[in-house]
N, C-alpha and C. Protein backbone atom coordinates (compact mmCIF):
# COMPACT_ATOMS: atom_id res chain seq x y z
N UNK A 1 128.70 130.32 94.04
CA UNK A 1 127.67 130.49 93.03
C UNK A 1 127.55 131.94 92.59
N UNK A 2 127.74 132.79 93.29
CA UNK A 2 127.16 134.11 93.24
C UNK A 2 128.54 134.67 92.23
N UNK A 3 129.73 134.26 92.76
CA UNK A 3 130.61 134.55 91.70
C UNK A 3 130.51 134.00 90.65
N UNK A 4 130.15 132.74 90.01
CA UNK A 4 129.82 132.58 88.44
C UNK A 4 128.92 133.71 88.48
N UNK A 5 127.71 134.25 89.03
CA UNK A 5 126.80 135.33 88.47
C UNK A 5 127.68 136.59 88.31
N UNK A 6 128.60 136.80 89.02
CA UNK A 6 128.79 138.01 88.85
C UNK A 6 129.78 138.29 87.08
N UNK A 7 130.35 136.92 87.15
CA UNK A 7 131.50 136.96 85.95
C UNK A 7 130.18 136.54 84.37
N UNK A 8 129.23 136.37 84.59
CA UNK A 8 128.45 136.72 83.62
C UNK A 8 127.68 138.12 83.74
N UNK A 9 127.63 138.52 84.42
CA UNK A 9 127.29 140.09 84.21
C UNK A 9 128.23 140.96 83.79
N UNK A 10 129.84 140.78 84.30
CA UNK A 10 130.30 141.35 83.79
C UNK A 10 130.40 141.08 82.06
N UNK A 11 130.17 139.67 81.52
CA UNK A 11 130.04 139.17 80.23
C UNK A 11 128.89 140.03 79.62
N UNK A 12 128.21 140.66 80.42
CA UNK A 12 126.89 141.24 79.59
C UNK A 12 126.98 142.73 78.77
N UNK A 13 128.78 143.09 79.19
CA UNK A 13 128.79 144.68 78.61
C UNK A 13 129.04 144.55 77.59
N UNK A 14 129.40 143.49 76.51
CA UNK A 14 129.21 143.79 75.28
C UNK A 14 127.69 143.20 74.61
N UNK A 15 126.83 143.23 75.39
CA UNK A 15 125.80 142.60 74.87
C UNK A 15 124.45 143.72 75.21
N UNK A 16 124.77 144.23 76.18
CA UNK A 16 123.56 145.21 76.34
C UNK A 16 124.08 146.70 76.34
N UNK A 17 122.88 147.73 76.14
CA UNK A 17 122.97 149.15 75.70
C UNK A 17 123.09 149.67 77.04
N UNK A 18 124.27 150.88 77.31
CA UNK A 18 124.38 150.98 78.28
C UNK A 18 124.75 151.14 79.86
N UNK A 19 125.92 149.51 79.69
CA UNK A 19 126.30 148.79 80.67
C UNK A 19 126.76 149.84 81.40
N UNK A 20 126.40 149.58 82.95
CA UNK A 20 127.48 150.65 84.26
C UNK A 20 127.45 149.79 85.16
N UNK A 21 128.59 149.36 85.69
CA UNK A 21 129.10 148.62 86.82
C UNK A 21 128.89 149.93 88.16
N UNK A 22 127.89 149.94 88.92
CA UNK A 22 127.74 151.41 90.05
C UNK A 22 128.84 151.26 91.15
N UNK A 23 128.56 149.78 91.74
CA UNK A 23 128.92 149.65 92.87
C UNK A 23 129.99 147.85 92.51
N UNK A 24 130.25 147.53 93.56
CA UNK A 24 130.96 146.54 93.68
C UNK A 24 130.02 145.03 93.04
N UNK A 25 128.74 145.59 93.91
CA UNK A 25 127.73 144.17 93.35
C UNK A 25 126.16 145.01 92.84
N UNK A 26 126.51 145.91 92.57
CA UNK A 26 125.32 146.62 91.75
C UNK A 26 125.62 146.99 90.01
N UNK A 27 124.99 146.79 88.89
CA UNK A 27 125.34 147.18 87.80
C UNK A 27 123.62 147.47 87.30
N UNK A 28 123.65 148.35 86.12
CA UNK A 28 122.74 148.71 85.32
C UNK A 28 123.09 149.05 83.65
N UNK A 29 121.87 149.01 82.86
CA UNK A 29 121.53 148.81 81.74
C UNK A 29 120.44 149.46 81.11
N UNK A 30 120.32 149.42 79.57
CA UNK A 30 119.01 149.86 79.16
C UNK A 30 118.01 148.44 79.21
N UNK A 31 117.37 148.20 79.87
CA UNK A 31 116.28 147.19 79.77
C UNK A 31 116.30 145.87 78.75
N UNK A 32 117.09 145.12 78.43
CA UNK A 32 116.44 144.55 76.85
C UNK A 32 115.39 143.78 77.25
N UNK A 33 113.85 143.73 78.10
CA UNK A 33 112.95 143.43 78.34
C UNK A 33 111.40 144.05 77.84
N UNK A 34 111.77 145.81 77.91
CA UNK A 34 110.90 146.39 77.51
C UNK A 34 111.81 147.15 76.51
N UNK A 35 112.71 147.16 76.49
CA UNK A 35 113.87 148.15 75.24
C UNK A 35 114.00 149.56 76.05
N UNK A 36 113.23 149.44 77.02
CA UNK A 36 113.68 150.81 77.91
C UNK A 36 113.40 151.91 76.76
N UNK A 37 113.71 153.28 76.63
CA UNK A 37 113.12 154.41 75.93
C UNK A 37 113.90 154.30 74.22
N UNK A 38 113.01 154.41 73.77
CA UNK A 38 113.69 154.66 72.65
C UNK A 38 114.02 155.82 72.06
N UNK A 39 112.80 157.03 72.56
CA UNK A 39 113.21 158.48 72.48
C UNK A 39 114.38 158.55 73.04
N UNK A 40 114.77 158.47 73.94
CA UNK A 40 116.30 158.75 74.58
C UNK A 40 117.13 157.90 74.89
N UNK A 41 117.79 157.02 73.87
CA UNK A 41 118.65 156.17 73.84
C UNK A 41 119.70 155.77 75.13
N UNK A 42 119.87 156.76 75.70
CA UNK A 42 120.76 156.83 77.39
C UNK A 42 120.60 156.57 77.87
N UNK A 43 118.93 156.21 78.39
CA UNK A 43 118.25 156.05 79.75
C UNK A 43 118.43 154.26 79.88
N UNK A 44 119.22 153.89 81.07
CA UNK A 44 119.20 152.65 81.43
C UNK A 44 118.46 152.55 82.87
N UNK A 45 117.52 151.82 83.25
CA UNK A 45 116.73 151.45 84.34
C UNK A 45 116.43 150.10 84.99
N UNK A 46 117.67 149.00 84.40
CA UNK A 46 117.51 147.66 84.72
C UNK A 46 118.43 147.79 85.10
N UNK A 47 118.45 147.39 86.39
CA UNK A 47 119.41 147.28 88.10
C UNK A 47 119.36 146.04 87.91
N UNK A 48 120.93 145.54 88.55
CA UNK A 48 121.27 144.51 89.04
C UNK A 48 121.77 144.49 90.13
N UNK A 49 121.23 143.69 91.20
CA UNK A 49 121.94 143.59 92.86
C UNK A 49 122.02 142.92 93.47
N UNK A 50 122.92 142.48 94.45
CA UNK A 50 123.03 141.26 95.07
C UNK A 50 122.03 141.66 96.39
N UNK A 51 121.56 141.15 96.63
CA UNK A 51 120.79 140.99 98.00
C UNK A 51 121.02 139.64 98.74
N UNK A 52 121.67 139.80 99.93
CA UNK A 52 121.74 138.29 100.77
C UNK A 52 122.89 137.79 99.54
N UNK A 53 122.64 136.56 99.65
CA UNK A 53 122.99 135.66 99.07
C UNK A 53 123.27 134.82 97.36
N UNK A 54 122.45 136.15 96.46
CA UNK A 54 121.94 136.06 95.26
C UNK A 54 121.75 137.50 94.63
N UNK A 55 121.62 137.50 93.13
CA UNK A 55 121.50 138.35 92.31
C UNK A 55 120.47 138.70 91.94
N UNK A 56 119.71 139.98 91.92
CA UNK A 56 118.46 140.37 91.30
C UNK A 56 117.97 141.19 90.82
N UNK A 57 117.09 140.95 89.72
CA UNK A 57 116.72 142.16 88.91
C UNK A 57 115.91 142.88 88.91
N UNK A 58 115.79 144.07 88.35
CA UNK A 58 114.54 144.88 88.63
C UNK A 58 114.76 146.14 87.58
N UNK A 59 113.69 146.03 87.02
CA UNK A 59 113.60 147.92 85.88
C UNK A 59 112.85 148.80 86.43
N UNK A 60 113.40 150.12 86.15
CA UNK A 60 112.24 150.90 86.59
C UNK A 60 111.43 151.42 85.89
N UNK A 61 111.63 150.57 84.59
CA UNK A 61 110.38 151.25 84.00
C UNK A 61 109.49 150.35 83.21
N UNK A 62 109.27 148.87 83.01
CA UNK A 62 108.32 148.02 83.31
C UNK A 62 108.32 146.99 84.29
N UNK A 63 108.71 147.09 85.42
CA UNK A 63 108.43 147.04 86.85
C UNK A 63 108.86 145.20 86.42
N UNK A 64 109.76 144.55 85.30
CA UNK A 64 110.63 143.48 85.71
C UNK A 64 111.01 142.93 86.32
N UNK A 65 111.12 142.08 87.47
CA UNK A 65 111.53 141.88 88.43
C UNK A 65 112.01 140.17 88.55
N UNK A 66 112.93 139.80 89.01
CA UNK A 66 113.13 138.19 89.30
C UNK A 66 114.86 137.77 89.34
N UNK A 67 115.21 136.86 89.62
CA UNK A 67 116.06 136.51 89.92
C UNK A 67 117.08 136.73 88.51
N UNK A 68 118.89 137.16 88.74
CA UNK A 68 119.43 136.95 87.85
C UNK A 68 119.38 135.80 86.78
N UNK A 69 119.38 134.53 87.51
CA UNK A 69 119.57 133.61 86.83
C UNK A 69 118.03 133.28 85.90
N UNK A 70 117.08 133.91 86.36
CA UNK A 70 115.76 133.51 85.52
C UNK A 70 115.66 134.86 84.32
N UNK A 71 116.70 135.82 84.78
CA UNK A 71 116.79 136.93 83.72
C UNK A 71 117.48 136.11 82.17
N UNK A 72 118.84 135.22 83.12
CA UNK A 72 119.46 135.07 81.72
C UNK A 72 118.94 133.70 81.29
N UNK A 73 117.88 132.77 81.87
CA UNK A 73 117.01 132.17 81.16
C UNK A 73 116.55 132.47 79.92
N UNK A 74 115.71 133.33 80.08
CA UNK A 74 114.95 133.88 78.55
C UNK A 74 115.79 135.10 77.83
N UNK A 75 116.77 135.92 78.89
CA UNK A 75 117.33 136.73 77.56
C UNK A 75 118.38 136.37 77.36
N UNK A 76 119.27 135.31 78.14
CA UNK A 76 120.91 135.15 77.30
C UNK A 76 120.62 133.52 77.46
N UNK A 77 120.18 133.18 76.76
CA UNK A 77 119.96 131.40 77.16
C UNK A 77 121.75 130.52 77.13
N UNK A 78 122.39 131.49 76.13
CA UNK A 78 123.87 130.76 76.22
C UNK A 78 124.23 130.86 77.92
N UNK A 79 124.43 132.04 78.13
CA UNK A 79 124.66 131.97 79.50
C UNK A 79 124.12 131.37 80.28
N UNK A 80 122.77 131.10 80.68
CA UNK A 80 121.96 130.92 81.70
C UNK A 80 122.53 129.38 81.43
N UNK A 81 123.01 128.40 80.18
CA UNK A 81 123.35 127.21 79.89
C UNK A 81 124.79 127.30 81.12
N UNK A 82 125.50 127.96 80.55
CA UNK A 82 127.18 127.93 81.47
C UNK A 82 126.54 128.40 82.88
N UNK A 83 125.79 129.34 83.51
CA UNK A 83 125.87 129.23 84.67
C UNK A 83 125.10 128.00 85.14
N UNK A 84 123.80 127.19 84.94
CA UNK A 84 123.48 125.51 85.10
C UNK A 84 124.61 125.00 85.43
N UNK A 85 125.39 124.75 84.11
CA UNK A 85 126.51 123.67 84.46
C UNK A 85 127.50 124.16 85.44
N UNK A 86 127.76 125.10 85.82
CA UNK A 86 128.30 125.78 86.64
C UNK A 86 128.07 125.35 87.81
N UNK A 87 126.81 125.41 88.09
CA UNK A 87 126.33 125.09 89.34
C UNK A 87 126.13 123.50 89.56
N UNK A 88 126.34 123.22 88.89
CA UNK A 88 125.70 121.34 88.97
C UNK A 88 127.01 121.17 89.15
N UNK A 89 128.12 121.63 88.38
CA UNK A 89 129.58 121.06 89.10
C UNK A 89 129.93 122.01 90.47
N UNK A 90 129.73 122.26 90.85
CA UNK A 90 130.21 123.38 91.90
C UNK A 90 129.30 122.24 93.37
N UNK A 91 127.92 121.65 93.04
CA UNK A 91 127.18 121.28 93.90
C UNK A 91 127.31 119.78 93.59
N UNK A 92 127.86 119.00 92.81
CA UNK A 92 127.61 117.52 92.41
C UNK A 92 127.96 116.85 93.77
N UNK A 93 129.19 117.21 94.27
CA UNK A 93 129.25 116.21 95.42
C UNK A 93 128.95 116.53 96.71
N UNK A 94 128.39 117.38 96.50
CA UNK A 94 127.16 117.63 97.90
C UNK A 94 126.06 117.58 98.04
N UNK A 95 125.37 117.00 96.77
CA UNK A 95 124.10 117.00 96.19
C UNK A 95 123.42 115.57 97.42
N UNK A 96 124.00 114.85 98.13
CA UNK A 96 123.43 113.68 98.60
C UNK A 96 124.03 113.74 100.34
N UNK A 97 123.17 113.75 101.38
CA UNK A 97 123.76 113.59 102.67
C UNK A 97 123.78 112.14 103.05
N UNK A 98 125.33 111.95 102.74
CA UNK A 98 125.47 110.85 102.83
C UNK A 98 125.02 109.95 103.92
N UNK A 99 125.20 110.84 104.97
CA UNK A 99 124.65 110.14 106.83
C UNK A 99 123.31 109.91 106.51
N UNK A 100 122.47 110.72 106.12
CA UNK A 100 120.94 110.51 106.25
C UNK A 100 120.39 109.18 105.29
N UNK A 101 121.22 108.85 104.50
CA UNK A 101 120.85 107.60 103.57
C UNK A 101 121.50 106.26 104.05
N UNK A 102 122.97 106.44 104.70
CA UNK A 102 123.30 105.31 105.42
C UNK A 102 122.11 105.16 106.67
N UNK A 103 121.50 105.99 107.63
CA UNK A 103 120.98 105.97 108.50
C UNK A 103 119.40 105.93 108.28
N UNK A 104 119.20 105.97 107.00
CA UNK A 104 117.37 105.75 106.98
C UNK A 104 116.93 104.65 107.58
N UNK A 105 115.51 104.66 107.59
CA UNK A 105 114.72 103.67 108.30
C UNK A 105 114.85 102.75 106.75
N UNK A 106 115.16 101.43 107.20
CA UNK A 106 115.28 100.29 106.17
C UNK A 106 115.66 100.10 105.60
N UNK A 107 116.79 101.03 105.73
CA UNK A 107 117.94 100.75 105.02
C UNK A 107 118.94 99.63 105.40
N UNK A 108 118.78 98.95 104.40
CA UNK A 108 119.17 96.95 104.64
C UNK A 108 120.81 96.83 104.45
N UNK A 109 121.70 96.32 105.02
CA UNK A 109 123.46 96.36 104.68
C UNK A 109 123.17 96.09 103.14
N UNK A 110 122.42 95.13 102.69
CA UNK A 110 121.95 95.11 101.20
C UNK A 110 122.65 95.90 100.00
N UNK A 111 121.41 96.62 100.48
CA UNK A 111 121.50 97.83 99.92
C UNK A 111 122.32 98.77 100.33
N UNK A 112 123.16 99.16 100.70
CA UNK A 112 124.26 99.97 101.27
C UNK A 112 125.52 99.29 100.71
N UNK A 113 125.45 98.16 100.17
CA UNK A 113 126.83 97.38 99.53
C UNK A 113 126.87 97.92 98.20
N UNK A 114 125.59 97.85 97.49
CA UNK A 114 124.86 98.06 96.00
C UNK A 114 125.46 99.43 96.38
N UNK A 115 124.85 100.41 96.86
CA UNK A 115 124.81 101.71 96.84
C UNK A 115 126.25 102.61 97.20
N UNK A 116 127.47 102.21 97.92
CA UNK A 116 128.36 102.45 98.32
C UNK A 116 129.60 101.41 97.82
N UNK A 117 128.92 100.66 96.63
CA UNK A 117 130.18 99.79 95.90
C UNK A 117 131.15 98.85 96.48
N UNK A 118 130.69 98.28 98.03
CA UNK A 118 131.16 98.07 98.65
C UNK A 118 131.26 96.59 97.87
N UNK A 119 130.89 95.76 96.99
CA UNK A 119 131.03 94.81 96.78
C UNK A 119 132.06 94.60 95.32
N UNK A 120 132.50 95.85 95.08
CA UNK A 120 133.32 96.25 93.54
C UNK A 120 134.86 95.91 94.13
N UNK A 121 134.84 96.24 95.35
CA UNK A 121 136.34 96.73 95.80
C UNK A 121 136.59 95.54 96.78
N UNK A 122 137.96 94.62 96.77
CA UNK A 122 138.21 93.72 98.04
C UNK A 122 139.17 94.70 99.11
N UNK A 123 139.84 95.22 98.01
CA UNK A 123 140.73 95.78 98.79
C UNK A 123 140.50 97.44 99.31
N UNK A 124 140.51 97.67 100.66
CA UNK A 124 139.64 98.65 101.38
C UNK A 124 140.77 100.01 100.68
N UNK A 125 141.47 100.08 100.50
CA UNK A 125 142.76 101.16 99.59
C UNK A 125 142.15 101.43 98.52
N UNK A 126 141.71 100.57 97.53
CA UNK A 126 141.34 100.62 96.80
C UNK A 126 139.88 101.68 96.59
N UNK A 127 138.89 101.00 98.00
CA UNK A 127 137.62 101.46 97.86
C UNK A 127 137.83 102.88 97.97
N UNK A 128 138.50 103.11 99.24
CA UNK A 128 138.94 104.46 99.72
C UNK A 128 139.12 105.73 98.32
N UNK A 129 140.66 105.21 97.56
CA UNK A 129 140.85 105.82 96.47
C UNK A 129 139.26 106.12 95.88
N UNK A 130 138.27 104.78 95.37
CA UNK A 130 137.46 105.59 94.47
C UNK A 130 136.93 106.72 94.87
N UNK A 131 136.41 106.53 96.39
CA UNK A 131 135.97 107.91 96.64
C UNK A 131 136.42 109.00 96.57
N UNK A 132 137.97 109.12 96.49
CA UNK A 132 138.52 110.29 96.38
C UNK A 132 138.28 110.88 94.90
N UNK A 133 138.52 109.50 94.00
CA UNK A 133 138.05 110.54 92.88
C UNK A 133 136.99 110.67 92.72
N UNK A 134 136.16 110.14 92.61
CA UNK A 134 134.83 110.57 92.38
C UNK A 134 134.38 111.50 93.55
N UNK A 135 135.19 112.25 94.59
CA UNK A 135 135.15 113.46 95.12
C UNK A 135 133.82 113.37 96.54
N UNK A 136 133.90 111.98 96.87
CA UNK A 136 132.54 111.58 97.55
C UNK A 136 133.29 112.39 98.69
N UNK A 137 132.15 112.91 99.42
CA UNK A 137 133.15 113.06 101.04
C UNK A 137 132.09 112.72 102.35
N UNK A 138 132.48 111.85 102.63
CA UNK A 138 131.70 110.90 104.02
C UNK A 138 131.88 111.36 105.31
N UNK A 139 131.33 111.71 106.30
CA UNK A 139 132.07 111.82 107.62
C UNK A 139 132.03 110.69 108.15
N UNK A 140 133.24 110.74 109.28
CA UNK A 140 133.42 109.36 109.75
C UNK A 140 132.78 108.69 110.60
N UNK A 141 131.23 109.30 111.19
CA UNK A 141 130.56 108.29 111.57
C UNK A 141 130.13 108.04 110.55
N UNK A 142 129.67 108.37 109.88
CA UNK A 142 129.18 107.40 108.12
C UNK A 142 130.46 106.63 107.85
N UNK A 143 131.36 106.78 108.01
CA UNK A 143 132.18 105.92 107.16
C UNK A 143 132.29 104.32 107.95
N UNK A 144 132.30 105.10 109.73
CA UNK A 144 132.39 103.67 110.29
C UNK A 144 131.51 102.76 110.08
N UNK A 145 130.06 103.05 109.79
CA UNK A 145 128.86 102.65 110.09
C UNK A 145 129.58 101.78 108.19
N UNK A 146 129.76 102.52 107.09
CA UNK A 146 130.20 101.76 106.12
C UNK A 146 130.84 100.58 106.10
N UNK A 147 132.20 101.35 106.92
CA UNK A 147 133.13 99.93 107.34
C UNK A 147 133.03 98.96 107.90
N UNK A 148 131.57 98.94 108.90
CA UNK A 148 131.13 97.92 109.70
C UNK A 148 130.30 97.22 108.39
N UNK A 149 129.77 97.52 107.52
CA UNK A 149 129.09 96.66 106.39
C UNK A 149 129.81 96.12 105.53
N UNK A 150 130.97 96.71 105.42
CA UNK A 150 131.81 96.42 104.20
C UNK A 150 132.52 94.99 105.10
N UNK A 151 132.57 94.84 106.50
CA UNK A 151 133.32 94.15 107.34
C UNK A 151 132.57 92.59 107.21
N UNK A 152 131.25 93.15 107.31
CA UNK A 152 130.35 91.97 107.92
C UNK A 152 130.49 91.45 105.89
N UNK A 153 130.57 92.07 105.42
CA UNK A 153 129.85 91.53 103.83
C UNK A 153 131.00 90.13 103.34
N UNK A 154 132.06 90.97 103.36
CA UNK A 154 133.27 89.95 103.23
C UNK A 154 133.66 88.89 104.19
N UNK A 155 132.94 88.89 105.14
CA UNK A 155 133.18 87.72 106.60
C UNK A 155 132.23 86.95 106.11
């Protein structure tokens, strides 16, 4: 994730007054929040830095502050669009733990046929393949606990 942020910041030097890449994961700018000085056109005071795990902003001279990605919310909305989708594909197939939903309380073989397509596919090659494309990834006590439903459904 943090690398899509960084390859839109670097996208930001033709867009803001200013641009200096300092450090490896530090860059700065003239503000386009408060416009930073206008008497002295040079002065840039909107820092960008990674801290931990993520990107963040901060001016020093109307005290701005918040996450990269809520920066290019309201000032580059194109971007802040490509890094979203960015992230929704980067996270789609990890978005669901698969163990914790095979293993809930009441969760009926039922529903686990409906939900895991187990009733689309006769042939277990077959089922297998879809998951690969659709990029599902199960561990194999989930999968056994599957295969024992998919077993009993067709018996």
């Amino acid at each position: 994730m943090i690398a899509n942020q960084m390859q839109i910041v670097c996208e930001l030097e033709s867009r803001v007054r200013n641009y200096r890449r300092k450090t490896q994961y530090m860059w700065n700018w003239s503000c386009d929040v408060c416009g930073d000085s206008k008497a002295k056109p040079h002065k840039a005071r909107f820092y960008v830095n990674k801290v931990e795990s993520e990107l963040l902003c901060y001016c020093h001279n109307c005290g701005y502050s918040g996450s990269f990605t809520n920066y290019t919310r309201f000032k580059h909305p194109d971007l802040y669009t490509r890094l979203s989708h960015q992230k929704f594909i980067d996270t789609a197939n990890v978005m669901f733990d698969y163990e914790t939903i095979v293993n809930r309380k009441g969760m009926t073989d039922e529903i686990l046929v409906k939900l895991f397509y187990i009733d689309k596919f006769e042939n277990t090659v077959q089922w297998y393949d879809f998951f690969r494309r659709k990029k599902i990834n199960i561990d194999n006590k989930t999968m056994i606990k599957l295969e024992s439903v998919r077993k009993n459904y067709y018996n």
